[in-house]
Protein backbone atom coordinates (compact mmCIF):
# COMPACT_ATOMS: atom_id res chain seq x y z
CA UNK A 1 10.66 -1.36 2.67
CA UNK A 2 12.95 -1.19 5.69
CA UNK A 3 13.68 -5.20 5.49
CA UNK A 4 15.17 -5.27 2.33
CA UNK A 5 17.97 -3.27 3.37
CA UNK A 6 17.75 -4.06 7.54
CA UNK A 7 16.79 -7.22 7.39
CA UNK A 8 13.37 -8.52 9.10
CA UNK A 9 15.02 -8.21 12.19
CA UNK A 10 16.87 -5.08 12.16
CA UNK A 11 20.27 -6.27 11.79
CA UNK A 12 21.69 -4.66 8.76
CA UNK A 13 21.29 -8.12 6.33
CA UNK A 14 18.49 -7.64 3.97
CA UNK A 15 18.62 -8.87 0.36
CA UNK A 16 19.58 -5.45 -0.76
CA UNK A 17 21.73 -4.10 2.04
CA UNK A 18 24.12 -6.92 1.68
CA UNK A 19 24.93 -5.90 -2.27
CA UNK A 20 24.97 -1.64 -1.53
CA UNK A 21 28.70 0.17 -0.59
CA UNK A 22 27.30 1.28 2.94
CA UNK A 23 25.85 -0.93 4.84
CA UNK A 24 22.54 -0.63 6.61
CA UNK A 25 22.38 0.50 10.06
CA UNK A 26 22.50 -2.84 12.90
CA UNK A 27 19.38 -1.52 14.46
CA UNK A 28 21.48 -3.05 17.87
CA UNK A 29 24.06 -0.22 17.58
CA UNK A 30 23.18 3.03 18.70
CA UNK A 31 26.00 3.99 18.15
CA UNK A 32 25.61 4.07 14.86
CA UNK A 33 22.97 6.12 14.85
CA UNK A 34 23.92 9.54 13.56
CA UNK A 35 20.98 11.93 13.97
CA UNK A 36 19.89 10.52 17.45
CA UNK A 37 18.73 7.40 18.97
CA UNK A 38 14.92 8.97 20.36
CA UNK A 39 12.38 8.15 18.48
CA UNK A 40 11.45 11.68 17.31
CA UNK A 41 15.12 11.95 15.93
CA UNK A 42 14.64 8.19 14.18
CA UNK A 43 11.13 9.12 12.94
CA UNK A 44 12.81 11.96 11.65
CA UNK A 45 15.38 10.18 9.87
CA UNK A 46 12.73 7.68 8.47
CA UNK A 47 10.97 11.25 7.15
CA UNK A 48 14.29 12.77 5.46
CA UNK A 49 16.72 10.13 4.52
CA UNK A 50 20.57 9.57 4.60
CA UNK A 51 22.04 11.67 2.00
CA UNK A 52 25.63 12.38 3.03
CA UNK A 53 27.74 9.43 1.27
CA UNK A 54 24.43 7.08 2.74
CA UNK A 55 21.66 5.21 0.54
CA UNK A 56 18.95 5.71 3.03
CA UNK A 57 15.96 6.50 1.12
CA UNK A 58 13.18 9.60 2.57
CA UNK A 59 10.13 7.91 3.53
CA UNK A 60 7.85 10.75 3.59
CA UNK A 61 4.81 9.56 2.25
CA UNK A 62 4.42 7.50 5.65
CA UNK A 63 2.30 9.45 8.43
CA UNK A 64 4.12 10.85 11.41
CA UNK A 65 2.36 7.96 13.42
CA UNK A 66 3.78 5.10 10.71
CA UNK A 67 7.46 6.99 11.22
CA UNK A 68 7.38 6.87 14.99
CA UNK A 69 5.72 3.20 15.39
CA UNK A 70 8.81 2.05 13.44
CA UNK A 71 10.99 4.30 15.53
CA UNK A 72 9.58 2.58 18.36
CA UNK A 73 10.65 -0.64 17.09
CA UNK A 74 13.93 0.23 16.16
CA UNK A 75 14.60 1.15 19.70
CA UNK A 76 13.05 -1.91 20.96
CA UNK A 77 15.97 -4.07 18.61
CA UNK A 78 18.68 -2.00 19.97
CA UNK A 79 17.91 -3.14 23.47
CA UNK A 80 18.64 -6.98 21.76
CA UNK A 81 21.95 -7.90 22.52
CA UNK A 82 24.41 -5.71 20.65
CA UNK A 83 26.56 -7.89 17.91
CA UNK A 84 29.78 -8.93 18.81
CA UNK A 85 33.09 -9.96 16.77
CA UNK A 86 31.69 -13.37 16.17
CA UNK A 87 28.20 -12.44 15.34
CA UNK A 88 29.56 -9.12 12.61
């Protein structure tokens, strides 16, 4: 799921995310975090989607538990050390 477009650690280079027009969000930079950087506000991102101009996908079928464990560890990457001009 979330790797192949994050990458397996959060960074915005999975597989796929490298090939789509938007890229993936670099779990690092909040922000670029849209809809809020809690993790009720990610969990409910993970629930609905990106649609506006994004390829975000919903992830519904995922319990409210699943949505804010991996809220939880998207807020735990963006306390990494934010990218910089020679890491981008």
């Amino acid at each position: 799921g979330c790797a192949s477009c994050h990458g397996p650690n959060g960074h915005g280079d999975g597989p796929i995310g490298r090939t789509i027009n938007t890229p993936p969000r670099d779990f690092r930079n909040a922000a670029a975090f849209k809809n809020g950087t809690g993790a009720d506000a990610i969990a409910r991102t993970i629930a609905a989607g990106i649609a506006e101009g994004q390829q975000m996908p919903p992830f519904a079928h995922l319990t409210e538990q699943e949505r804010l464990s991996l809220a939880h560890y998207v807020i735990s990457v963006r306390n990494q050390s934010p990218p910089t001009k020679d890491t981008l």
